[in-house]
PDB file of N, CA and C in Angstrom:
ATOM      1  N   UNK A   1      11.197   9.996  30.691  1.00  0.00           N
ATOM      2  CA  UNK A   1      10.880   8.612  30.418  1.00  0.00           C
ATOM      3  C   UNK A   1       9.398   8.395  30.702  1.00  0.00           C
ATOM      4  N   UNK A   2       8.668   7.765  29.836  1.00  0.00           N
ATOM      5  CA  UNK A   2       7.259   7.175  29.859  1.00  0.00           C
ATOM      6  C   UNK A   2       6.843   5.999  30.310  1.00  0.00           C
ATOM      7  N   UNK A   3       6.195   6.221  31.517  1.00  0.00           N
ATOM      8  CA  UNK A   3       5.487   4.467  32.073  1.00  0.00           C
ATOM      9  C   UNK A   3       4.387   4.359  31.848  1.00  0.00           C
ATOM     10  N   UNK A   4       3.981   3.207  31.742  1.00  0.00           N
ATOM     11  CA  UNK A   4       2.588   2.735  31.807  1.00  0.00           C
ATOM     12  C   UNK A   4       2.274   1.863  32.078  1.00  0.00           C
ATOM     13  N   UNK A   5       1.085   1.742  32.691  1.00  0.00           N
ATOM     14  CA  UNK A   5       0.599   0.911  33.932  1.00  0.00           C
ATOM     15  C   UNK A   5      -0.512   0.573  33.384  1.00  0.00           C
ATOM     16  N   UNK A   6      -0.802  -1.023  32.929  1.00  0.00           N
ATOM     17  CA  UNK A   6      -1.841  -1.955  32.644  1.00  0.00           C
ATOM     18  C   UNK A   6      -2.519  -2.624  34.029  1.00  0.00           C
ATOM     19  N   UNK A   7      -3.557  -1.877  33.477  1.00  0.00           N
ATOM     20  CA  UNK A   7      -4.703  -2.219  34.382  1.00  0.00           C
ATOM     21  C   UNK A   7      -5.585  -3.490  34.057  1.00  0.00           C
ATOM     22  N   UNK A   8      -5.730  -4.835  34.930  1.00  0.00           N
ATOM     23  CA  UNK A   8      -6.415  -5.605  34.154  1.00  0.00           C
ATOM     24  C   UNK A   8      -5.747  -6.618  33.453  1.00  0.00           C
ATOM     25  N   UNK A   9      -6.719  -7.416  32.808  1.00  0.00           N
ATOM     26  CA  UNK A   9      -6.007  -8.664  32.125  1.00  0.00           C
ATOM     27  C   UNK A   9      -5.624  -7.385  30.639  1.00  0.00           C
ATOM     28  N   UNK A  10      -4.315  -8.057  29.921  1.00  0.00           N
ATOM     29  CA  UNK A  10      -3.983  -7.669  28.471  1.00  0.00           C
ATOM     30  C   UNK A  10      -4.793  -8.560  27.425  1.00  0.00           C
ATOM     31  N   UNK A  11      -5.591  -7.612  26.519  1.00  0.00           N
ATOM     32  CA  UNK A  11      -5.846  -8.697  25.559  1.00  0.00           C
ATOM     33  C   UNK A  11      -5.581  -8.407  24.680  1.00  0.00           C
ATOM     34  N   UNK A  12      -5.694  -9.676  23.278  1.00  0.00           N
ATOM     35  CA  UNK A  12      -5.029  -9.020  21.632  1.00  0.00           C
ATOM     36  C   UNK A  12      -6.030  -8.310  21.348  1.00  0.00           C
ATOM     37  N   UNK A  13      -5.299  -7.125  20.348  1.00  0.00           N
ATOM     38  CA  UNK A  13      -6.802  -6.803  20.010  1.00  0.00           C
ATOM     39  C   UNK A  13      -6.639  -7.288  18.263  1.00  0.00           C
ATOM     40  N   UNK A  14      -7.870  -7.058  17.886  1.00  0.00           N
ATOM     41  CA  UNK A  14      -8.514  -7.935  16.951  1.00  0.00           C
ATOM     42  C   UNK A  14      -8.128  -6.578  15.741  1.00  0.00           C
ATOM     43  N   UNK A  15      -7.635  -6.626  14.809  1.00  0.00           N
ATOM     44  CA  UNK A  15      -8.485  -5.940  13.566  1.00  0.00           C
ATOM     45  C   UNK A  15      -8.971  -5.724  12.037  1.00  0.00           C
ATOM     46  N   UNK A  16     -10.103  -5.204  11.918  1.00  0.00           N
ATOM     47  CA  UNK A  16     -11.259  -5.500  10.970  1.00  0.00           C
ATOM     48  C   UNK A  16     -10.031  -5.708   9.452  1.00  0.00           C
ATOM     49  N   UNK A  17     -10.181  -6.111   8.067  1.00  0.00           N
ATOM     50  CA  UNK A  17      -9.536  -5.947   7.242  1.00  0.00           C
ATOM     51  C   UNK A  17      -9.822  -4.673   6.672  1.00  0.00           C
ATOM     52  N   UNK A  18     -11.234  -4.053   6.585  1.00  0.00           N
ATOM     53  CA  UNK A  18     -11.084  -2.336   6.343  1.00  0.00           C
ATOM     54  C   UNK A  18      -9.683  -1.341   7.382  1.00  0.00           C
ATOM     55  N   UNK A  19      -9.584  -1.850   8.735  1.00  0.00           N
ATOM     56  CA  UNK A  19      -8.628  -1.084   9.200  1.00  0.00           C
ATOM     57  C   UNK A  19      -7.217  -1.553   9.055  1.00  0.00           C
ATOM     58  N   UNK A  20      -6.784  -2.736   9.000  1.00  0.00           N
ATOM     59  CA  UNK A  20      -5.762  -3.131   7.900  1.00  0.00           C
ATOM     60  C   UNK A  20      -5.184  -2.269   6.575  1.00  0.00           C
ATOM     61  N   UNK A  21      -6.537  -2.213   6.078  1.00  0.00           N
ATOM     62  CA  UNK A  21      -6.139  -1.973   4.618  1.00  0.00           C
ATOM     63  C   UNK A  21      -5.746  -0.106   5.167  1.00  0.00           C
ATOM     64  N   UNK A  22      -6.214   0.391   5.567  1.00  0.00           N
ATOM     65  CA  UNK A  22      -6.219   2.000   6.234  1.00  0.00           C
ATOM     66  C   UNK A  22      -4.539   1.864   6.701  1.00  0.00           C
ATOM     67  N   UNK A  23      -4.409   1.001   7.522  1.00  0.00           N
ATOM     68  CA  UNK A  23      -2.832   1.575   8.371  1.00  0.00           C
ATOM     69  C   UNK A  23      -2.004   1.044   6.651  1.00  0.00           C
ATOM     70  N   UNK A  24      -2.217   0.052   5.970  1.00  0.00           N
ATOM     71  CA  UNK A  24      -1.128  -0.191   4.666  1.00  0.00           C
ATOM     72  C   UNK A  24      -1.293   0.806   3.623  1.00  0.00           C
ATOM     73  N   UNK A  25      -2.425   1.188   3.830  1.00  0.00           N
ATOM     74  CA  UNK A  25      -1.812   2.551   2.577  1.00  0.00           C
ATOM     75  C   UNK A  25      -1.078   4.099   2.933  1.00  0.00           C
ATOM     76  N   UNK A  26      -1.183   3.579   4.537  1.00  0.00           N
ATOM     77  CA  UNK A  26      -0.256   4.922   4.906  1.00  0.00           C
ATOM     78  C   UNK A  26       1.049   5.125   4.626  1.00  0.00           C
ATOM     79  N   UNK A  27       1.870   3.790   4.567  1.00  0.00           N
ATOM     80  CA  UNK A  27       3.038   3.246   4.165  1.00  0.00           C
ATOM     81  C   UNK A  27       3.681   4.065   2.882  1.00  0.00           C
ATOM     82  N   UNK A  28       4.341   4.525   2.946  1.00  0.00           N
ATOM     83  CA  UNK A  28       4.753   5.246   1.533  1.00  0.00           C
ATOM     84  C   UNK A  28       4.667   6.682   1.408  1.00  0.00           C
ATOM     85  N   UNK A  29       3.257   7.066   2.372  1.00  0.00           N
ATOM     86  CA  UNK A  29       2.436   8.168   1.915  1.00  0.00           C
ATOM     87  C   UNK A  29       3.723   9.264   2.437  1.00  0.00           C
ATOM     88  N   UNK A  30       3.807  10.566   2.212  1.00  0.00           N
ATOM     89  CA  UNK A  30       4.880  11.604   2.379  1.00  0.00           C
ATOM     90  C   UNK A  30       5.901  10.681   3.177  1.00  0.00           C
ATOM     91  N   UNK A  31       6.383   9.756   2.109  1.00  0.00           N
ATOM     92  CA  UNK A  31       7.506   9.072   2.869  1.00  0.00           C
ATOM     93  C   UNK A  31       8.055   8.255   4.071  1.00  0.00           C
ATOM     94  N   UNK A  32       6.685   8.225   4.506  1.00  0.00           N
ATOM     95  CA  UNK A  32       6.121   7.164   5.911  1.00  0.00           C
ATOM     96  C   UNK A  32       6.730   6.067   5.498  1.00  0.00           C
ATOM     97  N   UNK A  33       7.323   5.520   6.658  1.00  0.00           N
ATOM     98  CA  UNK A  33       8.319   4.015   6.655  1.00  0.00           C
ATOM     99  C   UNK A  33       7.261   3.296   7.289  1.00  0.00           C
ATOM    100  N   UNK A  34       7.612   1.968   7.009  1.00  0.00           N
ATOM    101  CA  UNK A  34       6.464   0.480   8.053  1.00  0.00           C
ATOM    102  C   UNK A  34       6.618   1.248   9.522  1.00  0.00           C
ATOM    103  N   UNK A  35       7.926   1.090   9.701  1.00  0.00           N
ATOM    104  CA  UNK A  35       8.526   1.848  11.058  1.00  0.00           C
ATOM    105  C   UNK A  35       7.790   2.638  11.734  1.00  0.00           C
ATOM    106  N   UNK A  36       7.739   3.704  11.063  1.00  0.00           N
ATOM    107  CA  UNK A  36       6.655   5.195  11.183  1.00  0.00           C
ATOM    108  C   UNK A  36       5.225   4.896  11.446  1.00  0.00           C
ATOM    109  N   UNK A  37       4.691   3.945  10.192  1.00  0.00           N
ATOM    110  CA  UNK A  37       3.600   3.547  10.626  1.00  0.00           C
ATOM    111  C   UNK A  37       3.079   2.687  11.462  1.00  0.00           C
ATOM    112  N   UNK A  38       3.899   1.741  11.958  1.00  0.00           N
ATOM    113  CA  UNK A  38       3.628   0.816  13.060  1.00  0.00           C
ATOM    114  C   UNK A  38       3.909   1.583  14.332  1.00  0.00           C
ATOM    115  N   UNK A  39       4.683   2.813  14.643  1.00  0.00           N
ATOM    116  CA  UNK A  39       4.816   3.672  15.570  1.00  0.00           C
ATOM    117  C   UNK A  39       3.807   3.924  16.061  1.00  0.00           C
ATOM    118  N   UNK A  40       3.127   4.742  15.364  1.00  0.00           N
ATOM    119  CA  UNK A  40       1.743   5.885  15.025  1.00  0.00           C
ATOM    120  C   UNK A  40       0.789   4.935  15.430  1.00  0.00           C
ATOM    121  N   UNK A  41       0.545   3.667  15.365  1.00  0.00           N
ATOM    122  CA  UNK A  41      -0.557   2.360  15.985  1.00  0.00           C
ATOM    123  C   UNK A  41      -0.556   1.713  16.669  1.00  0.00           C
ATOM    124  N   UNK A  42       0.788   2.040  17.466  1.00  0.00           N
ATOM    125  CA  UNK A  42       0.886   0.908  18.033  1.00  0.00           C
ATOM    126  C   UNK A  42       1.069  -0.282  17.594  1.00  0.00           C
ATOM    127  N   UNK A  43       1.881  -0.441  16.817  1.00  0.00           N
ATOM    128  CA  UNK A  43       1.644  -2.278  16.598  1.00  0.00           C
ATOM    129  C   UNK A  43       3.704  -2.323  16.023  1.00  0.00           C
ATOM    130  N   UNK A  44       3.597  -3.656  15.634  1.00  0.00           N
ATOM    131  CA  UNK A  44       5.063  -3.987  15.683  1.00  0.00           C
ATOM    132  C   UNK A  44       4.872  -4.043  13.905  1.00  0.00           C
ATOM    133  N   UNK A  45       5.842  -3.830  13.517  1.00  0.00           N
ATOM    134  CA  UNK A  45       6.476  -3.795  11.662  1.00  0.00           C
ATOM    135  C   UNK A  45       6.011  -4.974  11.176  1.00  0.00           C
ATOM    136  N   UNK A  46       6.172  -6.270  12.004  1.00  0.00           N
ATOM    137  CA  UNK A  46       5.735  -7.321  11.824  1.00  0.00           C
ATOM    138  C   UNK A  46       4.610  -7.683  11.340  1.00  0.00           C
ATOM    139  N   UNK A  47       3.811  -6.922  12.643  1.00  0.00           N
ATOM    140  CA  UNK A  47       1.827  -6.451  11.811  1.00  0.00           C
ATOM    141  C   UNK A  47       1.538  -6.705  10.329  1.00  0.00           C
ATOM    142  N   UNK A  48       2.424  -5.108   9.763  1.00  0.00           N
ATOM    143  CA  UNK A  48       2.710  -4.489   8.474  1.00  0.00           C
ATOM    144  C   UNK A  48       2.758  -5.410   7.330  1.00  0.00           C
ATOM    145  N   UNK A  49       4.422  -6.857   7.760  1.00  0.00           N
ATOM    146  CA  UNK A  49       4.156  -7.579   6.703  1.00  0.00           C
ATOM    147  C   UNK A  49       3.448  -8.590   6.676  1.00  0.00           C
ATOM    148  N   UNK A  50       2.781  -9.058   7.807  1.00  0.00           N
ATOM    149  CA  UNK A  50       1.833  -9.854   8.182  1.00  0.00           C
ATOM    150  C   UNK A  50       0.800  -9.612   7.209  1.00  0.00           C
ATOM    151  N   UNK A  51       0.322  -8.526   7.620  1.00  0.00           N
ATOM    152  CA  UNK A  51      -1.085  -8.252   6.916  1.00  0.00           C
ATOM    153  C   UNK A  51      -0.966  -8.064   5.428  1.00  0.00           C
ATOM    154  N   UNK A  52       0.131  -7.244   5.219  1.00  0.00           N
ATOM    155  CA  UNK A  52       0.210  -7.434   3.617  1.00  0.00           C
ATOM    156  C   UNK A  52       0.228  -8.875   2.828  1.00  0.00           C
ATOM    157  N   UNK A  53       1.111 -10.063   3.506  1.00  0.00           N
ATOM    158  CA  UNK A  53       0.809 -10.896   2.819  1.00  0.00           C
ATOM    159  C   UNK A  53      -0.384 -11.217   2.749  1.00  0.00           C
ATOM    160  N   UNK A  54      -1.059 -11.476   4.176  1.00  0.00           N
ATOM    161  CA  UNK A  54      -2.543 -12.042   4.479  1.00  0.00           C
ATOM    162  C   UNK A  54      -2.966 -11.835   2.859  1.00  0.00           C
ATOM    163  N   UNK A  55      -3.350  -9.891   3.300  1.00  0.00           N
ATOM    164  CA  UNK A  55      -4.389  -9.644   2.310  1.00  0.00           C
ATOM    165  C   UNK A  55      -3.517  -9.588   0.898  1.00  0.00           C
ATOM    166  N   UNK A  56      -2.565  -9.982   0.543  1.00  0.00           N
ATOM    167  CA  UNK A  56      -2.148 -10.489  -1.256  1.00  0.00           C
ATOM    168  C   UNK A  56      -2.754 -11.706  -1.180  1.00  0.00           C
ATOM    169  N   UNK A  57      -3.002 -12.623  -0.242  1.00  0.00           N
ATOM    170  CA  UNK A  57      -3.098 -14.058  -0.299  1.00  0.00           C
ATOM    171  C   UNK A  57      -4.849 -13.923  -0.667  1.00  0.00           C
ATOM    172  N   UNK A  58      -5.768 -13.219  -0.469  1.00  0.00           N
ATOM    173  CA  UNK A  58      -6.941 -12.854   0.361  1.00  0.00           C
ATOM    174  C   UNK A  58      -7.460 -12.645  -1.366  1.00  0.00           C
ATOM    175  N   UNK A  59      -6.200 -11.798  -2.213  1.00  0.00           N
ATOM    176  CA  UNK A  59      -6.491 -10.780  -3.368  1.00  0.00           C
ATOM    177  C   UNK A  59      -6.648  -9.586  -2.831  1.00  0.00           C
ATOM    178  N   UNK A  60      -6.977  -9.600  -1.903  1.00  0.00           N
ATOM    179  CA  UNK A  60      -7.344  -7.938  -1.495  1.00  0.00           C
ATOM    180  C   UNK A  60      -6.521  -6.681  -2.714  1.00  0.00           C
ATOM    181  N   UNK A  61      -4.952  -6.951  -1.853  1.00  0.00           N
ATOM    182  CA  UNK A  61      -3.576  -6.251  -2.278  1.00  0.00           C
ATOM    183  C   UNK A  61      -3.010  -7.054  -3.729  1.00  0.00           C
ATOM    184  N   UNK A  62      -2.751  -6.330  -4.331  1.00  0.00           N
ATOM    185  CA  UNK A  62      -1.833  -6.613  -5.579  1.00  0.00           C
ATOM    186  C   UNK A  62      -0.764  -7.373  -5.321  1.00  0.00           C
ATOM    187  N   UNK A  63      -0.128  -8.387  -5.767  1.00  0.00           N
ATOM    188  CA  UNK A  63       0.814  -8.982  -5.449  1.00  0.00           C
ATOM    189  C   UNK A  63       2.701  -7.758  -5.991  1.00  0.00           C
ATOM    190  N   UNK A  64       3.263  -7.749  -5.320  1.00  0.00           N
ATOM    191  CA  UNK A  64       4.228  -6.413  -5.595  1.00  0.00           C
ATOM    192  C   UNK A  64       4.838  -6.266  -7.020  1.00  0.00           C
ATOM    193  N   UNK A  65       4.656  -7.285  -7.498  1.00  0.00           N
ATOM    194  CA  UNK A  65       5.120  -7.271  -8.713  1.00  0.00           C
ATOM    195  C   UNK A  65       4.449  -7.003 -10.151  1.00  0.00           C
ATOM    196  N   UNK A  66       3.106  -7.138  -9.831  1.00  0.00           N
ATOM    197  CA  UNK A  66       1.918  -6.886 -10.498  1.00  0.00           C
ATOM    198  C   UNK A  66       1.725  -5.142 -10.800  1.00  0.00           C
ATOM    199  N   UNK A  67       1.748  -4.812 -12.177  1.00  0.00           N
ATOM    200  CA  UNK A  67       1.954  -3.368 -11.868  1.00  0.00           C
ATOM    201  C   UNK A  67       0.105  -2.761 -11.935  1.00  0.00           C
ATOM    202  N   UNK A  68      -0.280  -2.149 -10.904  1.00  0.00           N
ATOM    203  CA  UNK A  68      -1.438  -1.665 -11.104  1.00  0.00           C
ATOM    204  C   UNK A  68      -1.577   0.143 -11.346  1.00  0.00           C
ATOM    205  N   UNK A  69      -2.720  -0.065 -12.052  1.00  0.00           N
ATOM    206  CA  UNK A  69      -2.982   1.693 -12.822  1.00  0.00           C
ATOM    207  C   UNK A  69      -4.581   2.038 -12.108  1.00  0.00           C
ATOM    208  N   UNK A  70      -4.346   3.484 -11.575  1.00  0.00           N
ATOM    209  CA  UNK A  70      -5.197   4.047 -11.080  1.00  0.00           C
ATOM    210  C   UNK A  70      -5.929   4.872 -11.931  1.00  0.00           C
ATOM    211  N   UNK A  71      -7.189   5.227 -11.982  1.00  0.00           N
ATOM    212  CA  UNK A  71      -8.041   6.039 -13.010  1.00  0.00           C
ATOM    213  C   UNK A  71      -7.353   7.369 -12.728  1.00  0.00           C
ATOM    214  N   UNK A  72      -7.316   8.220 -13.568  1.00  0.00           N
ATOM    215  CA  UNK A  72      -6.844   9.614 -13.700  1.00  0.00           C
ATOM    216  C   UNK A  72      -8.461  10.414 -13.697  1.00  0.00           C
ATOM    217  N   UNK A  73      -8.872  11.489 -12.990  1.00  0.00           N
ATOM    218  CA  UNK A  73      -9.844  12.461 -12.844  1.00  0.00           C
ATOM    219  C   UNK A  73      -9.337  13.339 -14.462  1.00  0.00           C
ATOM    220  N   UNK A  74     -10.764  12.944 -14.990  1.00  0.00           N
ATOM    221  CA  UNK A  74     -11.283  13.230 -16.450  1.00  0.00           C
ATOM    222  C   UNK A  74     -10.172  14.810 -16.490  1.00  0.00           C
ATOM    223  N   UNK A  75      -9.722  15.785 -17.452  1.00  0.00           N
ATOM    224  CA  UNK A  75      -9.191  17.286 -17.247  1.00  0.00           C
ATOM    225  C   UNK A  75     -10.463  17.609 -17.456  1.00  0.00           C
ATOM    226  N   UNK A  76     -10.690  18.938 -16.651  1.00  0.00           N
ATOM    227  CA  UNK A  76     -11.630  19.986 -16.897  1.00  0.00           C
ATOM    228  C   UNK A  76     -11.844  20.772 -17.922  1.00  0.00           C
ATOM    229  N   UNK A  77     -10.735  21.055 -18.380  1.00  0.00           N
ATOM    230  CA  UNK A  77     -10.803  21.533 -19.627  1.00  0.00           C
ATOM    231  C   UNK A  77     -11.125  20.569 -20.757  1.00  0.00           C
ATOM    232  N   UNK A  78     -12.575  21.890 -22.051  1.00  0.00           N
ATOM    233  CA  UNK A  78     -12.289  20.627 -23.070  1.00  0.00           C
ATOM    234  C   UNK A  78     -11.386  19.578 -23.552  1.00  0.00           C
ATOM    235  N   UNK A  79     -11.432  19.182 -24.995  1.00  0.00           N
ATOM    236  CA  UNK A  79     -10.719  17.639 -25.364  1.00  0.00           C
ATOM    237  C   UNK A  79      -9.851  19.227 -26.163  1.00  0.00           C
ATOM    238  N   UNK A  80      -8.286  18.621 -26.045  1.00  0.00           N
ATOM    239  CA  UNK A  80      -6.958  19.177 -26.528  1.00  0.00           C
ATOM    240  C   UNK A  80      -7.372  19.381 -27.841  1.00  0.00           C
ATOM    241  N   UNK A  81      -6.895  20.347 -28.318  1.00  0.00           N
ATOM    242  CA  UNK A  81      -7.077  20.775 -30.155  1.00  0.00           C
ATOM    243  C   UNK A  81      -5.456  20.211 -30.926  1.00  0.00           C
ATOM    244  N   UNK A  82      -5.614  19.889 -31.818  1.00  0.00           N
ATOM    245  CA  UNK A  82      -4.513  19.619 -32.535  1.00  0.00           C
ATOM    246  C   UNK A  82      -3.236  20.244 -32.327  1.00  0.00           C
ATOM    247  N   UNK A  83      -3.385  21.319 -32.139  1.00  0.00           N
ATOM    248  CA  UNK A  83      -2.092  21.844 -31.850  1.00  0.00           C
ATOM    249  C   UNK A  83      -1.578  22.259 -30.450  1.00  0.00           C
ATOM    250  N   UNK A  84      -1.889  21.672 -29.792  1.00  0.00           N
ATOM    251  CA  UNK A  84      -1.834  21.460 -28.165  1.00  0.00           C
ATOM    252  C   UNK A  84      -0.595  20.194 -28.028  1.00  0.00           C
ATOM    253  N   UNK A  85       0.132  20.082 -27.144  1.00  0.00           N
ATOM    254  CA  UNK A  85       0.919  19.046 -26.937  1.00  0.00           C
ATOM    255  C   UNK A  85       0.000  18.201 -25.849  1.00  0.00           C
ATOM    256  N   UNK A  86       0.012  16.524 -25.619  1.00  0.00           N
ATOM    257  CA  UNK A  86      -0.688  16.076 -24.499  1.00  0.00           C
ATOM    258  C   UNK A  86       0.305  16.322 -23.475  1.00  0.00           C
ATOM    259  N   UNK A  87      -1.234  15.736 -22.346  1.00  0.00           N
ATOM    260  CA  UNK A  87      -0.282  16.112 -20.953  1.00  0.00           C
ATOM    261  C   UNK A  87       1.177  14.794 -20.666  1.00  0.00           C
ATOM    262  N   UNK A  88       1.675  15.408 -20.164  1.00  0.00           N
ATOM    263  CA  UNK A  88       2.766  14.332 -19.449  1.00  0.00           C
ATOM    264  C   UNK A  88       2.157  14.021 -18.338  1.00  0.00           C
ATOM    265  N   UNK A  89       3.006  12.388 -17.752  1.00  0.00           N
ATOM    266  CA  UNK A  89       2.634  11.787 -16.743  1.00  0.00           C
ATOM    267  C   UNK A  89       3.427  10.952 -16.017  1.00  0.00           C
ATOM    268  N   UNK A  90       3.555  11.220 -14.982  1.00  0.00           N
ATOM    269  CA  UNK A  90       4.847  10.387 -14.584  1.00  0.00           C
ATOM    270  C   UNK A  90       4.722   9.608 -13.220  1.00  0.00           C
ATOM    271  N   UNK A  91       5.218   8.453 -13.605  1.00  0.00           N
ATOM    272  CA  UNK A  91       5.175   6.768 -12.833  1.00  0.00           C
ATOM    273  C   UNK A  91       6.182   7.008 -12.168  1.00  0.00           C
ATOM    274  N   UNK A  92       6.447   6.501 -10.646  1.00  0.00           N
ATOM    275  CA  UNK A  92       7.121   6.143 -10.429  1.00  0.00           C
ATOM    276  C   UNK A  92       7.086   4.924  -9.468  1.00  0.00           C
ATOM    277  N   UNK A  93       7.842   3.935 -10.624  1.00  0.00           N
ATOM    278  CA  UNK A  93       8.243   2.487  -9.923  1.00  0.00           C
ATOM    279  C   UNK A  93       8.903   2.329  -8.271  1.00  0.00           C
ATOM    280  N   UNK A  94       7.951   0.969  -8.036  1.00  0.00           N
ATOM    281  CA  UNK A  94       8.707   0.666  -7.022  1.00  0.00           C
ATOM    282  C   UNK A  94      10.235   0.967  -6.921  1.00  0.00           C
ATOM    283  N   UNK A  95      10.923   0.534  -7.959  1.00  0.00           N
ATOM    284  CA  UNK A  95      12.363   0.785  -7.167  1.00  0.00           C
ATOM    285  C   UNK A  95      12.904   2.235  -7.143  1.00  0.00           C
ATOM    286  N   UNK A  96      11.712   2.653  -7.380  1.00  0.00           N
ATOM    287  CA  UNK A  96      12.747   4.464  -7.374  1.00  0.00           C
ATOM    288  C   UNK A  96      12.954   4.912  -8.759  1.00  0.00           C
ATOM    289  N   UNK A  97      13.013   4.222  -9.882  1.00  0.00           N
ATOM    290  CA  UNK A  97      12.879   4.873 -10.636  1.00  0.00           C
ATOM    291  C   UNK A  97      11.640   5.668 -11.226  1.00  0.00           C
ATOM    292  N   UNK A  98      11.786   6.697 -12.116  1.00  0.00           N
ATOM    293  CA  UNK A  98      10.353   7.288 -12.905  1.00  0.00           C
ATOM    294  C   UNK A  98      10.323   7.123 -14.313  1.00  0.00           C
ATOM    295  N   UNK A  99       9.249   6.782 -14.628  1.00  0.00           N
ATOM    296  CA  UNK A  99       9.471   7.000 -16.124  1.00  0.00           C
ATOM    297  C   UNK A  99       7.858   8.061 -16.583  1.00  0.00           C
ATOM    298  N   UNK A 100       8.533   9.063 -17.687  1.00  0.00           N
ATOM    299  CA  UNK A 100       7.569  10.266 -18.113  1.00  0.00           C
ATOM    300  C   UNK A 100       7.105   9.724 -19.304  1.00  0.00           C
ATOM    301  N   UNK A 101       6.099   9.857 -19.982  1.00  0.00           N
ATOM    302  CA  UNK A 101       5.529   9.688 -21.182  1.00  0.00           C
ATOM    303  C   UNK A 101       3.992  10.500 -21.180  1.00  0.00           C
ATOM    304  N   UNK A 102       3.839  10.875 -22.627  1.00  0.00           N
ATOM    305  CA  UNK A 102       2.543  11.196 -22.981  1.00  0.00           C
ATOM    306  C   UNK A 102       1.150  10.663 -22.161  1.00  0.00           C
ATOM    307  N   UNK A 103       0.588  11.110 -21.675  1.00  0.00           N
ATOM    308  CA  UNK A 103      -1.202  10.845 -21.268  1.00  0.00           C
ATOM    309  C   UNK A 103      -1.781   9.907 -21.966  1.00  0.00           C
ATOM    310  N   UNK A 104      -1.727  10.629 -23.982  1.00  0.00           N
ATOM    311  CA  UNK A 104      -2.205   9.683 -24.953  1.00  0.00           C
ATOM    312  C   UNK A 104      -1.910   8.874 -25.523  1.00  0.00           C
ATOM    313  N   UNK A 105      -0.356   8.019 -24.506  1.00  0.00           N
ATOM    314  CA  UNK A 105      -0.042   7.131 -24.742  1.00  0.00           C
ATOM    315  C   UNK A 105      -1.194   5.082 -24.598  1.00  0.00           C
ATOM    316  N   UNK A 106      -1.093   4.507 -25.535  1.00  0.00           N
ATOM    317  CA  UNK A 106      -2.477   3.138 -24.978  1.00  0.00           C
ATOM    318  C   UNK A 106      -1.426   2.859 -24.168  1.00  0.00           C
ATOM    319  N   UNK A 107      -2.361   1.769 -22.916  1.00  0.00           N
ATOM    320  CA  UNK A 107      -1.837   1.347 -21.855  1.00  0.00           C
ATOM    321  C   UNK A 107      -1.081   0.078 -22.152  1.00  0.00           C
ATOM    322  N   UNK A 108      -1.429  -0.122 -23.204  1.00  0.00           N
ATOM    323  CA  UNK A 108      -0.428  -1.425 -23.755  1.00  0.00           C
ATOM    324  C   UNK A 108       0.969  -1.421 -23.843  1.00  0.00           C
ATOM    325  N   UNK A 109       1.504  -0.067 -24.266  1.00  0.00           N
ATOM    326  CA  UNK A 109       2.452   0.181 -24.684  1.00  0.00           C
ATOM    327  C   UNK A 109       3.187   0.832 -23.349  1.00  0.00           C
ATOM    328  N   UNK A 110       2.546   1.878 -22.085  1.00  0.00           N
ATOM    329  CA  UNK A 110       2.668   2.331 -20.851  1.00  0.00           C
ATOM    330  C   UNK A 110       3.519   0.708 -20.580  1.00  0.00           C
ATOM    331  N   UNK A 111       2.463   0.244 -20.379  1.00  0.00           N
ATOM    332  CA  UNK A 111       2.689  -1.340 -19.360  1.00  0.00           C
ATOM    333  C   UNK A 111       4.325  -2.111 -19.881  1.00  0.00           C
ATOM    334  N   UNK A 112       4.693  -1.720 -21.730  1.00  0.00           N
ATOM    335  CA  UNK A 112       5.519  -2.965 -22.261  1.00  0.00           C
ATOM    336  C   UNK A 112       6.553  -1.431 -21.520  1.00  0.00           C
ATOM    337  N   UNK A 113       6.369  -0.545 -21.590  1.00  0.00           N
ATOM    338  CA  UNK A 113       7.575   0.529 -21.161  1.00  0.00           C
ATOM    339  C   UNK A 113       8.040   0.154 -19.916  1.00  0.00           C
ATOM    340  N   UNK A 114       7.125   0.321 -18.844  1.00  0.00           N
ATOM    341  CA  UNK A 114       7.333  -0.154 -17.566  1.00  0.00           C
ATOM    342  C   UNK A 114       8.203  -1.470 -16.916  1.00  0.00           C
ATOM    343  N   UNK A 115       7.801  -2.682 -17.881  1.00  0.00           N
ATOM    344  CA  UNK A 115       8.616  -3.754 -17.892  1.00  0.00           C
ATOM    345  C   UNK A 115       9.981  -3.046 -18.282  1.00  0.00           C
ATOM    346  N   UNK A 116      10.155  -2.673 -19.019  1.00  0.00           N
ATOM    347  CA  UNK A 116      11.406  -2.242 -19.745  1.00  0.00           C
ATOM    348  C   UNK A 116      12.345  -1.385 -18.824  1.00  0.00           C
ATOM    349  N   UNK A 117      11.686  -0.441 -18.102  1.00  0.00           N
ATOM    350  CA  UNK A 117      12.375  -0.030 -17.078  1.00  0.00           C
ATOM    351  C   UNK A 117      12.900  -0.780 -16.045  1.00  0.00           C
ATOM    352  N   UNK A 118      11.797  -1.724 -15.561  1.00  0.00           N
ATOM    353  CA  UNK A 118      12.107  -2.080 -14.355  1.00  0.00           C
ATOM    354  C   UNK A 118      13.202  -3.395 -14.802  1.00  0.00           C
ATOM    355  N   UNK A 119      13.021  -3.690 -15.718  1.00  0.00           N
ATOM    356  CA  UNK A 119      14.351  -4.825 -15.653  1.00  0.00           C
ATOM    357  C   UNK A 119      15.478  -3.993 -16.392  1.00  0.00           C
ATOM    358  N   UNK A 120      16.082  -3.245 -16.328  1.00  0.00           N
ATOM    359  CA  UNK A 120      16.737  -2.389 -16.392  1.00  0.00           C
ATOM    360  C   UNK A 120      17.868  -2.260 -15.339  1.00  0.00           C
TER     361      UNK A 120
END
């Protein structure tokens, strides 16, 4: 069993919205729970949804329902020749599902797919 002994007055501590935003993207990462991550900091789960709303309210964070797309790192290899298949790419939605489609798919059509899944 672990004790610990506070020395001194307790105070809150304060923190920056750069270190906010650091402990919320750990969330998810190799399957890290709020749980896990509020462990690992010290702080209570509460923190977690605290701050997430804060910073949706702030704009910071995407609101959860809002689907956002990350830039893909250019391929190294030249541009595909005609008889090449494109790459596949695969999403996976908040609720657990995935959906696969073409690279050279427009994002217009990615985005009307995505709806389509998720109300599904």
């Amino acid at each position: 069993m672990r004790h610990e002994v506070i020395v001194g007055v307790e105070r809150r501590r304060r923190w920056r919205e750069e270190e906010k935003l650091s402990i919320l993207e750990k969330v998810g990462l190799n399957g890290a729970t709020v749980s896990d991550v509020a462990r690992c900091h010290d702080i209570t789960r509460q923190h977690i949804y605290q701050w997430r709303q804060e910073l949706r309210r702030k704009g910071v964070l995407p609101r959860a329902s809002e689907t956002v797309f990350l830039p893909l790192p250019s391929p190294s290899e030249p541009e595909q020749s005609k008889d090449r298949q494109p790459l596949e790419i695969e999403v996976v939605l908040g609720n657990g599902r995935k959906l696969r489609c073409a690279s050279d798919l427009p994002l217009e059509r990615v985005q009307q797919l995505i709806r389509a899944v998720e109300a599904a």
